[in-house]
Structure formats: C-alpha cells, structure tokens
Protein backbone atom coordinates (compact mmCIF):
# COMPACT_ATOMS: atom_id res chain seq x y z
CA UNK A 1 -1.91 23.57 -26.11
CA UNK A 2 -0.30 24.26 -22.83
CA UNK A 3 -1.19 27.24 -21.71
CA UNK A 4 -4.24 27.89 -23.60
CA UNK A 5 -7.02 27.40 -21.44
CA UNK A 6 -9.62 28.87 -23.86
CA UNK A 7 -10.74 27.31 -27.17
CA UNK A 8 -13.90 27.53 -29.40
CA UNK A 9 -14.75 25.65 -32.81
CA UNK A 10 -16.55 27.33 -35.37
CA UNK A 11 -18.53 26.26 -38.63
CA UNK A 12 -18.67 28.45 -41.34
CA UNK A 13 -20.90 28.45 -44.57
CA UNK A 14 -18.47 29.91 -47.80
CA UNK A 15 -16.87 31.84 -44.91
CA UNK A 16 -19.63 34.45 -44.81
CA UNK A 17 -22.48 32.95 -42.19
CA UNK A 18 -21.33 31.25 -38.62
CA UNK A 19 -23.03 27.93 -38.44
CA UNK A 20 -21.90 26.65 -35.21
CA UNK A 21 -20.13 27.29 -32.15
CA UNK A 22 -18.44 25.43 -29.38
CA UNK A 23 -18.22 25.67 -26.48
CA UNK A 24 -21.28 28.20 -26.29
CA UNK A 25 -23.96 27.63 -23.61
CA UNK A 26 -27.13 25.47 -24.67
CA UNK A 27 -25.56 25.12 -27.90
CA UNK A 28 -26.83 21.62 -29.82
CA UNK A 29 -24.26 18.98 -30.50
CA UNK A 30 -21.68 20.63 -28.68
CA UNK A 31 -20.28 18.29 -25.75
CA UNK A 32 -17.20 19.49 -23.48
CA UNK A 33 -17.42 16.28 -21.60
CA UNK A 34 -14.01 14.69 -22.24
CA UNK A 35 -13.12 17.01 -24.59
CA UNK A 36 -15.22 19.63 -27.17
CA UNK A 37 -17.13 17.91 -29.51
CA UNK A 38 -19.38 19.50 -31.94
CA UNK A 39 -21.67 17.56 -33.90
CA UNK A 40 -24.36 19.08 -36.61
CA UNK A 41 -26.37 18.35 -39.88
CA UNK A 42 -24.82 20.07 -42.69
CA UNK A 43 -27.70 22.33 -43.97
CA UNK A 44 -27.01 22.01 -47.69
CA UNK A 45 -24.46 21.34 -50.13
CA UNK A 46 -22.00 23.94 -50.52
CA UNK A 47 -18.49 24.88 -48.98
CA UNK A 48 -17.91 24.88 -45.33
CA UNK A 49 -15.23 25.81 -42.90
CA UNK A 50 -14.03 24.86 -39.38
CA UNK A 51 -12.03 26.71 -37.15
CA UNK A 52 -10.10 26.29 -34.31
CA UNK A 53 -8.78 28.95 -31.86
CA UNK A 54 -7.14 29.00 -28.61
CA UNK A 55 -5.88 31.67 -26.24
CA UNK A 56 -4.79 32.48 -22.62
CA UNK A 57 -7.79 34.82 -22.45
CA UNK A 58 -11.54 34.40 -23.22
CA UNK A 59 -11.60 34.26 -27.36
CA UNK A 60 -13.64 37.32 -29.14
CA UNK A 61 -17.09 36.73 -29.71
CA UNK A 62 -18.25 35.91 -32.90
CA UNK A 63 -19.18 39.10 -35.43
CA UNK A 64 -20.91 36.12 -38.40
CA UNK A 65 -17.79 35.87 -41.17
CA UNK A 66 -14.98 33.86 -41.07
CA UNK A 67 -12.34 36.98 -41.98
CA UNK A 68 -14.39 38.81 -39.28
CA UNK A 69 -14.21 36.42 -36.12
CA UNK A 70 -10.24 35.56 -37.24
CA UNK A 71 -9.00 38.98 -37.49
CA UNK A 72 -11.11 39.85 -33.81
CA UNK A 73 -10.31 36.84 -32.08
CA UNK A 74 -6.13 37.15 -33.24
CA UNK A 75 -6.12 40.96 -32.67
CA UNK A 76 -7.40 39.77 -28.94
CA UNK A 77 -4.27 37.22 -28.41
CA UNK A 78 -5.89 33.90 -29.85
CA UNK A 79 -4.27 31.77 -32.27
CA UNK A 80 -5.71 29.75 -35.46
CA UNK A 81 -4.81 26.21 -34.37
CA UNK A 82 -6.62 24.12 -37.45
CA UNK A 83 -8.76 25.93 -40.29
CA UNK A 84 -10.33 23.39 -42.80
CA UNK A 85 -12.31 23.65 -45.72
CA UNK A 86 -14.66 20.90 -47.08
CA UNK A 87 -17.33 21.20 -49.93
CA UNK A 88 -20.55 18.89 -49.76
CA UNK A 89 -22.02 18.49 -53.42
C-alpha cells in the first residue's frame, strides 16, 4: 500500500495465543527477501487466524490476543489489510 512502509503478519490460535510473527528478527520461516513470507507447521488442529497490518509508523508490538494486538496496533495508526480465519480438523 503506498505509503505504508511498515507491515507485520500474525498467526493466531482461536484468537487468544500469537503463533507467529513477521517480520520479527530471528524469527523461523519468516523471509523478507522479495517480499514477507511466513512459513510454519500448524501445531494442532483447531482454528487459526492471520493478520495483516500496515502503517506509516512502526506497528504496536504484540500484547498475545488477536482483539488485543488489533485494537493496539489501530489505536497507533495501522490498518487491518487481510484478516482470515481457517480451521484444521
């Protein structure tokens, strides 16, 4: 999105416990090469969600639930670009 020169993805389990995060330093399966990619191994079945945000400024760091990190990272300026949810049985 022009303009938006932050982003981060985030992987939720039944919106209560963060997952995954990209970009975040070190983090595994996250690639910003080209583009952010984040891959993982779902931990078990159950729902999931994944978030997108962007913003002008750096995006609020993570608190751990999905209402949580939305709220803080919208209240900061960022906007929800894509929000997804996907259950694994």
């Amino acid at each position: 999105m022009a303009g938006e020169r932050h982003f981060a993805i985030r992987v939720y389990r039944s919106a209560r416990e963060l997952l995954h995060e990209c970009p975040q330093a070190g983090a595994p399966g996250c690639q910003e090469a080209g583009g952010a990619l984040l891959v993982w191994t779902l931990p078990s079945v159950g729902a999931y969600q994944v978030l997108m945000l962007v913003s002008a400024q750096p995006i609020a760091a993570p608190k751990g639930t999905l209402d949580g990190d939305v709220a803080a990272a919208t209240a900061a300026g960022a906007k929800v670009v894509d929000l997804q949810t996907f259950h694994v049985r």
